[in-house]
PDB file of N, CA and C in Angstrom:
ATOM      1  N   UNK A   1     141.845 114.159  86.557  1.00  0.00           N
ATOM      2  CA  UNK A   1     141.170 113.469  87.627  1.00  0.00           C
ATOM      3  C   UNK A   1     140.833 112.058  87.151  1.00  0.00           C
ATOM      4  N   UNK A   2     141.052 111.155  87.689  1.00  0.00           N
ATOM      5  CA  UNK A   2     140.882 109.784  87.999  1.00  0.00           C
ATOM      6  C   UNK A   2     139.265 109.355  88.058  1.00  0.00           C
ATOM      7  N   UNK A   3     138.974 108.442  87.188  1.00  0.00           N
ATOM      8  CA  UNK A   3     137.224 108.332  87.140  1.00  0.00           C
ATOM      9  C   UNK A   3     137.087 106.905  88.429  1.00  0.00           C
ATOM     10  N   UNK A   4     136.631 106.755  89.612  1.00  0.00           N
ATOM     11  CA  UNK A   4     136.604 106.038  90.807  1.00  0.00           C
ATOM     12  C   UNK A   4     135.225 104.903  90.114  1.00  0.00           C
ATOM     13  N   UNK A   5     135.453 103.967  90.726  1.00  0.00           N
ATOM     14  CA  UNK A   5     134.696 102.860  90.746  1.00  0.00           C
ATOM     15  C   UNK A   5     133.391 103.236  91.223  1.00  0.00           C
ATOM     16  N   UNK A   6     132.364 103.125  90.997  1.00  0.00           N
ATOM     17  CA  UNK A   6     131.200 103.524  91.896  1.00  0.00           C
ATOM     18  C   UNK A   6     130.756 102.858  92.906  1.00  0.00           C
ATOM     19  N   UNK A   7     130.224 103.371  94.145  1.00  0.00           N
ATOM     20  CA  UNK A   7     130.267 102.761  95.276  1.00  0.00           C
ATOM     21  C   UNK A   7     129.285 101.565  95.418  1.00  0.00           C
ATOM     22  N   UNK A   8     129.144 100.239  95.661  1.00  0.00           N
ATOM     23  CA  UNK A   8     128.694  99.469  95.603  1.00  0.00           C
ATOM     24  C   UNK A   8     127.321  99.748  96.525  1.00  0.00           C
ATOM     25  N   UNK A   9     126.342  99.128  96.098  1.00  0.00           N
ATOM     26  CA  UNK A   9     125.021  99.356  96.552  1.00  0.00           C
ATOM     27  C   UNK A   9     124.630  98.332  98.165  1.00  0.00           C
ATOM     28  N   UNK A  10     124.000  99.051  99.217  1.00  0.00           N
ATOM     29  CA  UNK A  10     124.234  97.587 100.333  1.00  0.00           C
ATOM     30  C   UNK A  10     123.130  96.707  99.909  1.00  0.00           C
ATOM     31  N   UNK A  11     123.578  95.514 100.833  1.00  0.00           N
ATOM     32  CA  UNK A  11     122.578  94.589 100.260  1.00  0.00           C
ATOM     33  C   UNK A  11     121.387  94.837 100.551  1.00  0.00           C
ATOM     34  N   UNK A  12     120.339  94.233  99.648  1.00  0.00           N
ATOM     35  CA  UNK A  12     118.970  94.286 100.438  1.00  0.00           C
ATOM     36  C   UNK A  12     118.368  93.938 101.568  1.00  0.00           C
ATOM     37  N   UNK A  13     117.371  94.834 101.651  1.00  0.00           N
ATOM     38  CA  UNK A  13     116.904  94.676 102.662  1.00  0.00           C
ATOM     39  C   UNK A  13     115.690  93.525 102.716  1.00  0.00           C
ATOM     40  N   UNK A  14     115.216  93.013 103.699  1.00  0.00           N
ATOM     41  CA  UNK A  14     114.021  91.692 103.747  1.00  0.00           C
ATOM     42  C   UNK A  14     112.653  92.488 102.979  1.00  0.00           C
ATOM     43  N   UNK A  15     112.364  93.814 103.244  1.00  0.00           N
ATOM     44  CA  UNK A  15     111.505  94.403 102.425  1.00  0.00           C
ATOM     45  C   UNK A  15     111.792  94.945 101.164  1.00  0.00           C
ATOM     46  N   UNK A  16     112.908  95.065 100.493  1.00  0.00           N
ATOM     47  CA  UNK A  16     113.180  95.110  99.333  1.00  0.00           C
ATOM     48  C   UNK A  16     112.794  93.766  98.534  1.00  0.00           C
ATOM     49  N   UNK A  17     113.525  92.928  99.288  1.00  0.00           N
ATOM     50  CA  UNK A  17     113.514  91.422  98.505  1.00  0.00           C
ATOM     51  C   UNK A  17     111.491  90.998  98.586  1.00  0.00           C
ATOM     52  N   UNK A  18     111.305  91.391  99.231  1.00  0.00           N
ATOM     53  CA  UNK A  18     109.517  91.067  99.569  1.00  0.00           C
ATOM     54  C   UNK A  18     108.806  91.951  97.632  1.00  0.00           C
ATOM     55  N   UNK A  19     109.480  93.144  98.163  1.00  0.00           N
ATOM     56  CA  UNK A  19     109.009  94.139  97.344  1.00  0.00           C
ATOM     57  C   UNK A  19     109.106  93.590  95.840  1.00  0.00           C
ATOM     58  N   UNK A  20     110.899  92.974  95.442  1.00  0.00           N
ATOM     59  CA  UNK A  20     110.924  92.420  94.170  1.00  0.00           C
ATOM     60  C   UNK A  20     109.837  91.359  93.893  1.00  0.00           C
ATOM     61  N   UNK A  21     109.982  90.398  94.593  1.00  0.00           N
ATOM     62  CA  UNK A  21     108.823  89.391  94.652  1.00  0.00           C
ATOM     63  C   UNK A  21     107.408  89.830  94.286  1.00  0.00           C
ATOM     64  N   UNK A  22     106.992  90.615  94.784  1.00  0.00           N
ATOM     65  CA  UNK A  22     105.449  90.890  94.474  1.00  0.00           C
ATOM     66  C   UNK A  22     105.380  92.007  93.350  1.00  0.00           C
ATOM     67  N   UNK A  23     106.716  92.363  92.780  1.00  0.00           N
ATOM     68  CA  UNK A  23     107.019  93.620  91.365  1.00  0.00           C
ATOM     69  C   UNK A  23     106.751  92.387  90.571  1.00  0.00           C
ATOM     70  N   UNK A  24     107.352  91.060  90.765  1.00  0.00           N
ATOM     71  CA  UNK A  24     107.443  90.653  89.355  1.00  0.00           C
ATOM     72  C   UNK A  24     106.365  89.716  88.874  1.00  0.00           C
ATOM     73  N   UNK A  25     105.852  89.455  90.530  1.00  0.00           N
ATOM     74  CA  UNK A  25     104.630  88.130  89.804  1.00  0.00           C
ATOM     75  C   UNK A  25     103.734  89.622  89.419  1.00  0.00           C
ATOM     76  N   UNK A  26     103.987  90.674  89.830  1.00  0.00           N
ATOM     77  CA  UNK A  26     102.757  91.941  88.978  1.00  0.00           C
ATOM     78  C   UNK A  26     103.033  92.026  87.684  1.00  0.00           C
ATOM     79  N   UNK A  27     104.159  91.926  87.472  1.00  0.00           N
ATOM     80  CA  UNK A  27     104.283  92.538  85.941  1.00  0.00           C
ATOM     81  C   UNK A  27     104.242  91.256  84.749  1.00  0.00           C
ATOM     82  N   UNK A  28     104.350  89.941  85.377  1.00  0.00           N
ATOM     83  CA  UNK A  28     104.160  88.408  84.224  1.00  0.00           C
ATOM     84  C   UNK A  28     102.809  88.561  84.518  1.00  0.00           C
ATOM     85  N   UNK A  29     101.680  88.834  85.552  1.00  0.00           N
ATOM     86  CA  UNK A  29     100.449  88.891  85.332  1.00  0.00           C
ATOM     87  C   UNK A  29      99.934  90.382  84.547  1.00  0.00           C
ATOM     88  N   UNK A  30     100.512  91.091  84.306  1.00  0.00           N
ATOM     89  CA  UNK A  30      99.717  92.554  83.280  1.00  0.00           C
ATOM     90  C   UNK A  30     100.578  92.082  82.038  1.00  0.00           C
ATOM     91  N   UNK A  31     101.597  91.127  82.074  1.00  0.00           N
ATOM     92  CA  UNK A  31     101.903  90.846  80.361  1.00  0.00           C
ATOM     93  C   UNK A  31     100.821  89.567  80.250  1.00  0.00           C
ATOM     94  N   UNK A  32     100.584  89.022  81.001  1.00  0.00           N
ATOM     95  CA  UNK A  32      99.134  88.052  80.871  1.00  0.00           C
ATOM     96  C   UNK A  32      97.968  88.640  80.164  1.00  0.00           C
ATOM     97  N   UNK A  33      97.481  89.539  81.125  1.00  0.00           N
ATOM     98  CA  UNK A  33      96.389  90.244  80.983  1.00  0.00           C
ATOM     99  C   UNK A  33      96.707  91.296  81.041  1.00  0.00           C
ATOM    100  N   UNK A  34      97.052  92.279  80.003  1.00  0.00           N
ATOM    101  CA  UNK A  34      97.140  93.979  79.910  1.00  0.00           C
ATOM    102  C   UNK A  34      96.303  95.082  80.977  1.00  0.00           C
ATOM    103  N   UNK A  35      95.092  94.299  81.419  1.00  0.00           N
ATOM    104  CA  UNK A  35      93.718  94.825  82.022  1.00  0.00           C
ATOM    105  C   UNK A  35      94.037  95.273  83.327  1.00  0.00           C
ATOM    106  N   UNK A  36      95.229  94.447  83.769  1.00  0.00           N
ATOM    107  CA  UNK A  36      95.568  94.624  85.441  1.00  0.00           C
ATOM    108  C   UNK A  36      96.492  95.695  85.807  1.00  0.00           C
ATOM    109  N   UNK A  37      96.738  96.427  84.516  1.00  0.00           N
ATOM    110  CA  UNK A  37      98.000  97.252  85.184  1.00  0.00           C
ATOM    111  C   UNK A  37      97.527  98.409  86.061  1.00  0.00           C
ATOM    112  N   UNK A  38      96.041  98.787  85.780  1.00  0.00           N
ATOM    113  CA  UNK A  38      95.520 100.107  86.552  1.00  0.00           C
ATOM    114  C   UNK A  38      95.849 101.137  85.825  1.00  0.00           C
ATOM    115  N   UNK A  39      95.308 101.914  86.758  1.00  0.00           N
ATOM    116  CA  UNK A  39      95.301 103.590  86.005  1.00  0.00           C
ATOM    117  C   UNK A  39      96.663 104.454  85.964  1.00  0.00           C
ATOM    118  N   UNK A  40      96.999 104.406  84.752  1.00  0.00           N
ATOM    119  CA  UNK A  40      98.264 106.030  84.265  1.00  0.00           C
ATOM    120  C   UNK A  40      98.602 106.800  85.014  1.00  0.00           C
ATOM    121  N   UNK A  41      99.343 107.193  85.460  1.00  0.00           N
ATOM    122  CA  UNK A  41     100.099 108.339  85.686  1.00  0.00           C
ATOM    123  C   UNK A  41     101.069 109.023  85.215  1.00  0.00           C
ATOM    124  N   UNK A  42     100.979 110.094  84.879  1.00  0.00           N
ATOM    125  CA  UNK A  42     102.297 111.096  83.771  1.00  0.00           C
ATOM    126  C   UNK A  42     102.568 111.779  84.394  1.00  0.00           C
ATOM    127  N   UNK A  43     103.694 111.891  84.649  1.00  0.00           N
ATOM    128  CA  UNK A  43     104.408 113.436  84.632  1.00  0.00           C
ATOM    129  C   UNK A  43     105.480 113.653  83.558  1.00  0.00           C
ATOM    130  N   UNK A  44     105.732 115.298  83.661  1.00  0.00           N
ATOM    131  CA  UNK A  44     107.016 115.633  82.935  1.00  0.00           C
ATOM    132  C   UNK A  44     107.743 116.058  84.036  1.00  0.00           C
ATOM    133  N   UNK A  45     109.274 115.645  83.891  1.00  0.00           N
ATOM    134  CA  UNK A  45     110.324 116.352  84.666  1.00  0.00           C
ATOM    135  C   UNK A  45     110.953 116.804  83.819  1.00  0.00           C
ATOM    136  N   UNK A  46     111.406 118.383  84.390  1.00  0.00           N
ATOM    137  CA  UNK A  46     111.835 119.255  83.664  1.00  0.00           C
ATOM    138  C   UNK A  46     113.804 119.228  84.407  1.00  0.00           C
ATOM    139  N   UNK A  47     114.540 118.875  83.535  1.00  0.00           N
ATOM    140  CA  UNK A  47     115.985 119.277  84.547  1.00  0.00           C
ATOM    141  C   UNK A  47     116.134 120.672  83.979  1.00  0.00           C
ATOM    142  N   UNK A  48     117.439 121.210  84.531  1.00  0.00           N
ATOM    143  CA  UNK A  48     117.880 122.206  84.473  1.00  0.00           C
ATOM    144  C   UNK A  48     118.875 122.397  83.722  1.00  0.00           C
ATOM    145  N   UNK A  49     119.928 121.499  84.211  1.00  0.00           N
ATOM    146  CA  UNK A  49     121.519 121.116  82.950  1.00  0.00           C
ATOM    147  C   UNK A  49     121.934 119.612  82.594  1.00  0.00           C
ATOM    148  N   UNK A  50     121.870 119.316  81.632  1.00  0.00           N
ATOM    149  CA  UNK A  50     121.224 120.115  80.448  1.00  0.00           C
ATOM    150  C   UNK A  50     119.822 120.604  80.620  1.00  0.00           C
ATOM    151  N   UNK A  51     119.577 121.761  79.614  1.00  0.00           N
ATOM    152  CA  UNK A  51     118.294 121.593  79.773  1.00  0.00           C
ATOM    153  C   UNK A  51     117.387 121.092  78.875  1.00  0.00           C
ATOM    154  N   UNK A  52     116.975 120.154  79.436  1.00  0.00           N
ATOM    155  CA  UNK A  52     115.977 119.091  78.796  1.00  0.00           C
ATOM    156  C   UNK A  52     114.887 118.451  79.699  1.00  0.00           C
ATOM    157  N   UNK A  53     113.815 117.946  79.180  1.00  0.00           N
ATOM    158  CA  UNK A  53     113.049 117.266  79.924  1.00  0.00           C
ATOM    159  C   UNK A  53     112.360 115.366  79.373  1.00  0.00           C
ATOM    160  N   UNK A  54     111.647 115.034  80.710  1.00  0.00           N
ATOM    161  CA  UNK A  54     111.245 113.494  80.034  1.00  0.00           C
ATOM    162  C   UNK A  54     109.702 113.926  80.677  1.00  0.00           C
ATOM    163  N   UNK A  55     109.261 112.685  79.696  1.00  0.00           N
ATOM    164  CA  UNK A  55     108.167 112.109  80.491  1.00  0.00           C
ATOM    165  C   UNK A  55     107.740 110.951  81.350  1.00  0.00           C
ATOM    166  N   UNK A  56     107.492 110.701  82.642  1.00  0.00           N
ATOM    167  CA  UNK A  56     107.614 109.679  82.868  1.00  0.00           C
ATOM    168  C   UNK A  56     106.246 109.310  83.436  1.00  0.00           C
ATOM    169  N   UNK A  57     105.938 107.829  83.054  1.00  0.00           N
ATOM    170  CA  UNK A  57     104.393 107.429  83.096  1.00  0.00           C
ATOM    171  C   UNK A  57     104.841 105.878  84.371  1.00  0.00           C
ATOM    172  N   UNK A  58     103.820 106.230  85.002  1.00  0.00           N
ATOM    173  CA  UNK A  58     103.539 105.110  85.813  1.00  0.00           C
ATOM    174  C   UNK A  58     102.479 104.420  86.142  1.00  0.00           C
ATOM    175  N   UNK A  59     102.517 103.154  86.821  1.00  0.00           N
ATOM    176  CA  UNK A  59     100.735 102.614  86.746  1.00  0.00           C
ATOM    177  C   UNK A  59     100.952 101.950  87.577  1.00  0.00           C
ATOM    178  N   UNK A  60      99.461 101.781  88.493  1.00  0.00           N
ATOM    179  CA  UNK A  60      99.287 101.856  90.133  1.00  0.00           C
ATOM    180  C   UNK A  60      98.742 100.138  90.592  1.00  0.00           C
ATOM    181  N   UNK A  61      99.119  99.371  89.309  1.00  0.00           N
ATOM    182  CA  UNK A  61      99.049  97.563  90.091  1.00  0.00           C
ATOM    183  C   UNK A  61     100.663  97.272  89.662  1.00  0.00           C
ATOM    184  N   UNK A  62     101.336  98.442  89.105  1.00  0.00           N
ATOM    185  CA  UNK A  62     102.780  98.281  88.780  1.00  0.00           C
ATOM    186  C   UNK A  62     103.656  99.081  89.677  1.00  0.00           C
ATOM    187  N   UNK A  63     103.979  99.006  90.927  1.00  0.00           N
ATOM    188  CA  UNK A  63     105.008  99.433  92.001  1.00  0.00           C
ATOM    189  C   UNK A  63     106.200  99.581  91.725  1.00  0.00           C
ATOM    190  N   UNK A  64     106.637 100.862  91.185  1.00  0.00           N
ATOM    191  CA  UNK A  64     108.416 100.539  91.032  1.00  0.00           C
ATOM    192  C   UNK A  64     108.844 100.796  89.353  1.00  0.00           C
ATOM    193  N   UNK A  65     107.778 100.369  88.277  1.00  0.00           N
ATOM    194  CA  UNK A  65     107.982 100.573  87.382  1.00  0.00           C
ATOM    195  C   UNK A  65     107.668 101.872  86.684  1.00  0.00           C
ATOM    196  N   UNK A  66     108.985 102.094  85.823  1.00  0.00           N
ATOM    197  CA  UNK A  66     109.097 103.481  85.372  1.00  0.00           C
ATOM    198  C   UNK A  66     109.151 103.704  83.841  1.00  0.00           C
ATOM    199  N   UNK A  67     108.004 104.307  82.954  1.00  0.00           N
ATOM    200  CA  UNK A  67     108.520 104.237  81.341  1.00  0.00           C
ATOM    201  C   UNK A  67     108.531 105.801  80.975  1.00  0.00           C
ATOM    202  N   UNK A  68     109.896 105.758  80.597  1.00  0.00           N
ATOM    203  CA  UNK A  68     110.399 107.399  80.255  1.00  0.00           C
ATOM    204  C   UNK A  68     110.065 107.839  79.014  1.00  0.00           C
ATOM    205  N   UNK A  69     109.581 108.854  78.832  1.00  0.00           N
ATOM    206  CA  UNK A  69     109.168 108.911  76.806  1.00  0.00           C
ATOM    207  C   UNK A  69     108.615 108.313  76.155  1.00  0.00           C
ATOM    208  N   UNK A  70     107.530 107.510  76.922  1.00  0.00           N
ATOM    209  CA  UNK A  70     106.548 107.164  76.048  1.00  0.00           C
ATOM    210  C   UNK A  70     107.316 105.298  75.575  1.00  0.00           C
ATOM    211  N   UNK A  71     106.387 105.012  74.472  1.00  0.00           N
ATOM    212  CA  UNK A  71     106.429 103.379  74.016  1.00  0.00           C
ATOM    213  C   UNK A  71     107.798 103.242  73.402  1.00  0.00           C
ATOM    214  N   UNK A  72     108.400 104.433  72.742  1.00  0.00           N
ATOM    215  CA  UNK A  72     110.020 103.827  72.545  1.00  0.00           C
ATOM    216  C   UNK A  72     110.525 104.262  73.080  1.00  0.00           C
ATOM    217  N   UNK A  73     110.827 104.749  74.474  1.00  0.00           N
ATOM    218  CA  UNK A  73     111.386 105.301  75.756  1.00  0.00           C
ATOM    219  C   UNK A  73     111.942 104.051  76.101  1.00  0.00           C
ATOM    220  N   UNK A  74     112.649 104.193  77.512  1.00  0.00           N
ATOM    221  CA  UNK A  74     113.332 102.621  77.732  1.00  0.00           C
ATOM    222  C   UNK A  74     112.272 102.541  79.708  1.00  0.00           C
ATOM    223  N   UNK A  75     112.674 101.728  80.355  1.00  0.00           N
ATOM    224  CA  UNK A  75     112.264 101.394  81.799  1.00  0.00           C
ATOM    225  C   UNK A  75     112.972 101.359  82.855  1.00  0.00           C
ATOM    226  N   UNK A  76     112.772 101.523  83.620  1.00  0.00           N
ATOM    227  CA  UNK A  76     113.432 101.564  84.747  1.00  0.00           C
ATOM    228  C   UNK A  76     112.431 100.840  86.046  1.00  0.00           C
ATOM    229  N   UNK A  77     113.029 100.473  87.129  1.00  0.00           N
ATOM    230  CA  UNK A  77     112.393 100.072  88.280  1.00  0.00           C
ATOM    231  C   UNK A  77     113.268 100.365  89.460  1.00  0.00           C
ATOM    232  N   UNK A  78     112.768 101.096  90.420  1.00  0.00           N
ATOM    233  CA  UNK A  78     113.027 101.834  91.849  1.00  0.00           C
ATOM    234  C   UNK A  78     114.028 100.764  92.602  1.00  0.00           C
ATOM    235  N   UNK A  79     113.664  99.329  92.515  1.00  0.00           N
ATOM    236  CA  UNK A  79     114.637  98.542  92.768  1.00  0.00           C
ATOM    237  C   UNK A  79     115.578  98.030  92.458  1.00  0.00           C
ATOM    238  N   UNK A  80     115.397  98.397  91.277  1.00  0.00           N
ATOM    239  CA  UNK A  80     117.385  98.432  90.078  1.00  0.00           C
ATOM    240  C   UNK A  80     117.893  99.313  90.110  1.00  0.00           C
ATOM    241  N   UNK A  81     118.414 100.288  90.877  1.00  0.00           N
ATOM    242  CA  UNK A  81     118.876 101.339  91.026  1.00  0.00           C
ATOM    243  C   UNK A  81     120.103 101.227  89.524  1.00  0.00           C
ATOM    244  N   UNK A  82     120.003 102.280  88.646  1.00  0.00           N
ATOM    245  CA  UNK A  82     121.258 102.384  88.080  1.00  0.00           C
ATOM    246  C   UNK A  82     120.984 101.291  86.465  1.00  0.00           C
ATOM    247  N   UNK A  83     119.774 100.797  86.513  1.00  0.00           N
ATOM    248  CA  UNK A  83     119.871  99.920  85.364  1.00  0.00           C
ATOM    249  C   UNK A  83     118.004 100.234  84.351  1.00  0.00           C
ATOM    250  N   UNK A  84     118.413 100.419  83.112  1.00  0.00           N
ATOM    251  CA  UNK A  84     117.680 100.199  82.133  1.00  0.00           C
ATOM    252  C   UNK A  84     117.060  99.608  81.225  1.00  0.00           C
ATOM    253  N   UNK A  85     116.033  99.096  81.150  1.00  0.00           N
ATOM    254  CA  UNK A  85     115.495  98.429  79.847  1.00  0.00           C
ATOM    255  C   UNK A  85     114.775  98.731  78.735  1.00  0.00           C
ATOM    256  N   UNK A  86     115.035  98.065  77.766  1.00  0.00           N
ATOM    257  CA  UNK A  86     114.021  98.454  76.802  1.00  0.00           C
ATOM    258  C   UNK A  86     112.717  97.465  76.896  1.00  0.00           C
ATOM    259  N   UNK A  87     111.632  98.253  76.106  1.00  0.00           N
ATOM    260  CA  UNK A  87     110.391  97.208  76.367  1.00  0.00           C
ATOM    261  C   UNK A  87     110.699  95.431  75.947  1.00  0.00           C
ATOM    262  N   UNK A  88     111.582  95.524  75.296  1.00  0.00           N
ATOM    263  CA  UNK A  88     111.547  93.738  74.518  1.00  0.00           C
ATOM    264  C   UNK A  88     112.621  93.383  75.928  1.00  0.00           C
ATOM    265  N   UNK A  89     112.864  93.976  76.576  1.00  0.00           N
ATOM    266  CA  UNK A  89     113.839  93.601  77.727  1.00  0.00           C
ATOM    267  C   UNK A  89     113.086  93.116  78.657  1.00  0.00           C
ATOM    268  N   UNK A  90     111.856  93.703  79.056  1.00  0.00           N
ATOM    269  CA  UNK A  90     111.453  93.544  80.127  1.00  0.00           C
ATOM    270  C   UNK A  90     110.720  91.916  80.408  1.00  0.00           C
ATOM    271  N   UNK A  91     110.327  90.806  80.054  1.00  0.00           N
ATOM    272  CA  UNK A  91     110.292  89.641  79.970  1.00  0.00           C
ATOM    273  C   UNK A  91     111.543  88.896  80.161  1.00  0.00           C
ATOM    274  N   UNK A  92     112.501  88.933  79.368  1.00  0.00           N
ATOM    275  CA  UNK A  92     113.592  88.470  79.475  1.00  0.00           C
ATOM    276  C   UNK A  92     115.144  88.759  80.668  1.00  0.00           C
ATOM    277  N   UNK A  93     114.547  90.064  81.070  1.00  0.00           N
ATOM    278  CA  UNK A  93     115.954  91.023  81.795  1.00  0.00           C
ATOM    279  C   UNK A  93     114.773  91.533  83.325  1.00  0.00           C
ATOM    280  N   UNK A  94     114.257  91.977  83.079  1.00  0.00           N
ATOM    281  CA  UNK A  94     114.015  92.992  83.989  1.00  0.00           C
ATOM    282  C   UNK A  94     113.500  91.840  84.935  1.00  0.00           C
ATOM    283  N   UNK A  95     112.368  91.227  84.648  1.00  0.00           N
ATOM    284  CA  UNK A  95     111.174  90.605  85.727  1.00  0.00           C
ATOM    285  C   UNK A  95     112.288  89.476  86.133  1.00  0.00           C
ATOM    286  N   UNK A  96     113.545  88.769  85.093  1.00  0.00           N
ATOM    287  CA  UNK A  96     114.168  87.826  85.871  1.00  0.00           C
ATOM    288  C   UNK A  96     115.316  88.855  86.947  1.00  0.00           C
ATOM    289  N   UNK A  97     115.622  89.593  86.660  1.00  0.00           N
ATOM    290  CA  UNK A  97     116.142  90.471  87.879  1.00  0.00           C
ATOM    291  C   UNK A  97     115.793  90.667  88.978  1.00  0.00           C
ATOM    292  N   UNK A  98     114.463  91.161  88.643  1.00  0.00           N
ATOM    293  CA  UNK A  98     113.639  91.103  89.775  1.00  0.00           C
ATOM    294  C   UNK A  98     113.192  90.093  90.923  1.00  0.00           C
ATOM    295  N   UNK A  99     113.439  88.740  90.241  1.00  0.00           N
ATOM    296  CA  UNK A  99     113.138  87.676  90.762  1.00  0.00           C
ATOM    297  C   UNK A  99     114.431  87.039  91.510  1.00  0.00           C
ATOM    298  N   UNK A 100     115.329  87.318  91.183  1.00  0.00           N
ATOM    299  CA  UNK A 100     117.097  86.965  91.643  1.00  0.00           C
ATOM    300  C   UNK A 100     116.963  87.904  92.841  1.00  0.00           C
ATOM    301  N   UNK A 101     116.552  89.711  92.757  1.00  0.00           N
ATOM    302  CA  UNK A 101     116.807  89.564  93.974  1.00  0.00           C
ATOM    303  C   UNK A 101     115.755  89.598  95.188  1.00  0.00           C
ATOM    304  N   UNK A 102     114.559  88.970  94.536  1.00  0.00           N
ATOM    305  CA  UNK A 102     113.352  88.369  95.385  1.00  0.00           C
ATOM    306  C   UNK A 102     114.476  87.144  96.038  1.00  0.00           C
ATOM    307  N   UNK A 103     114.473  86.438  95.523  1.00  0.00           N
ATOM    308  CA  UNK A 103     114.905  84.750  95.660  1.00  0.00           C
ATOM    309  C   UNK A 103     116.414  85.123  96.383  1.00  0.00           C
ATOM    310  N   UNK A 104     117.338  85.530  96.129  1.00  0.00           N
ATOM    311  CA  UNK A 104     118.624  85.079  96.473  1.00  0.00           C
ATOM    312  C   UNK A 104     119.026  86.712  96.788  1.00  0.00           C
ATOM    313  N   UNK A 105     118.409  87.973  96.694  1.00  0.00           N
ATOM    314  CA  UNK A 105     119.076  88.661  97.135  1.00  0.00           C
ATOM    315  C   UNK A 105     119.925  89.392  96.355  1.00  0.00           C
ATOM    316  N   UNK A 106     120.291  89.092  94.980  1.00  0.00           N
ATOM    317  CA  UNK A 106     121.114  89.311  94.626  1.00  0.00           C
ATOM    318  C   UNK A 106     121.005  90.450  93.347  1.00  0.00           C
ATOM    319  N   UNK A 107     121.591  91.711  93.340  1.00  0.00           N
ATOM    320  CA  UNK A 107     120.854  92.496  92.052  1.00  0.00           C
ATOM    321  C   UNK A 107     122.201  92.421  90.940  1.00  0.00           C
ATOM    322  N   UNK A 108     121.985  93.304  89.763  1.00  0.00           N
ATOM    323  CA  UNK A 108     122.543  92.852  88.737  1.00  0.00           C
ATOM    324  C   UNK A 108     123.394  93.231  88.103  1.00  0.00           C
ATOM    325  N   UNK A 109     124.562  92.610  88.234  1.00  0.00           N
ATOM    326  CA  UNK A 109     126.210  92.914  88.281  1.00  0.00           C
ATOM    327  C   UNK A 109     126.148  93.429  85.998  1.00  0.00           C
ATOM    328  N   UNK A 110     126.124  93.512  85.771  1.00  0.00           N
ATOM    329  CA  UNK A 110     126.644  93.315  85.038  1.00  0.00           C
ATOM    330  C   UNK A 110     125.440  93.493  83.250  1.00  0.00           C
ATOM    331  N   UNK A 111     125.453  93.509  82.268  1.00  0.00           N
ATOM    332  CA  UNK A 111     124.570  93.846  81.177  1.00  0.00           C
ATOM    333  C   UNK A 111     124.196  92.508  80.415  1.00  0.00           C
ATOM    334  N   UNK A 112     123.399  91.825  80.409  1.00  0.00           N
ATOM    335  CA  UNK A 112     123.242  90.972  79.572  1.00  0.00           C
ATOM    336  C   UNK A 112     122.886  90.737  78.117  1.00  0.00           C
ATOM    337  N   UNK A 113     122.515  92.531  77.510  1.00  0.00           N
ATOM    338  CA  UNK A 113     122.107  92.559  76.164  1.00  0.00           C
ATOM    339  C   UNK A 113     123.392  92.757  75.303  1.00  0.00           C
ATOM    340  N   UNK A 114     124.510  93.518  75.899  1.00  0.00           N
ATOM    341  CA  UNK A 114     125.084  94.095  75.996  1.00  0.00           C
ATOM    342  C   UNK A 114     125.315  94.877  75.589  1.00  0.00           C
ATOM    343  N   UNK A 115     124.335  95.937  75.769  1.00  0.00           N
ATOM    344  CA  UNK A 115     124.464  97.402  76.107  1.00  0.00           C
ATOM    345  C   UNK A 115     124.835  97.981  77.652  1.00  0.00           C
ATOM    346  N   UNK A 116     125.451  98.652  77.688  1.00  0.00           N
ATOM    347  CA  UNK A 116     126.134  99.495  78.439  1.00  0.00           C
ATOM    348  C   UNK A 116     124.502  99.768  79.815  1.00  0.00           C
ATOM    349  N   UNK A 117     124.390  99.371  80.883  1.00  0.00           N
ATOM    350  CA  UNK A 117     123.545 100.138  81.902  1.00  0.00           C
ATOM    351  C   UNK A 117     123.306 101.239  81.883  1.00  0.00           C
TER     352      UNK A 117
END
């Protein structure tokens, strides 16, 4: 069997792009001030196959952002569908992502650390 291209994502929507916008001036203001991120949330998800599980922690002035396994776990955000960071990423990769597709719409073709998505 033939491995297919994966199906391209549609563009955003005016509330997505709203949504990036107000993800990222949140997250350059809690790397400002640590104080603003609000209160924790954990869970564990348990899969089935494999079977293994994560932990994933979230925090409630941070919309969208996702840290799997703890401080050397990597990140994720609800509006990058399909893409990962590590914490030293997130200044440099993530919040300018976020801001491309605040501003222009546009999400993110491609790896800039280059590691694999």
């Amino acid at each position: 069997m033939t491995k297919r291209a994966p199906k391209p994502l549609p563009p955003p929507t005016d509330d997505e792009r709203r949504q990036a916008g107000e993800a990222a001036r949140a997250m350059r203001a809690a790397i400002a001030d640590p104080n603003l991120v609000g209160a924790k949330s954990v869970a564990h998800i348990d899969f089935a196959r494999p079977r293994r599980g994560e932990w994933w922690e979230t925090w409630a002035n941070l919309p969208g952002l996702v840290r799997v396994n703890g401080p050397r776990g990597h990140y994720w955000h609800t509006l990058l569908p399909g893409w990962t960071y590590a914490r030293s990423e997130i200044r440099s990769e993530m919040i300018p992502d976020l801001e491309a597709l605040a501003e222009h719409g546009v999400r993110p073709t491609e790896a800039t650390s280059g590691r694999a998505a």
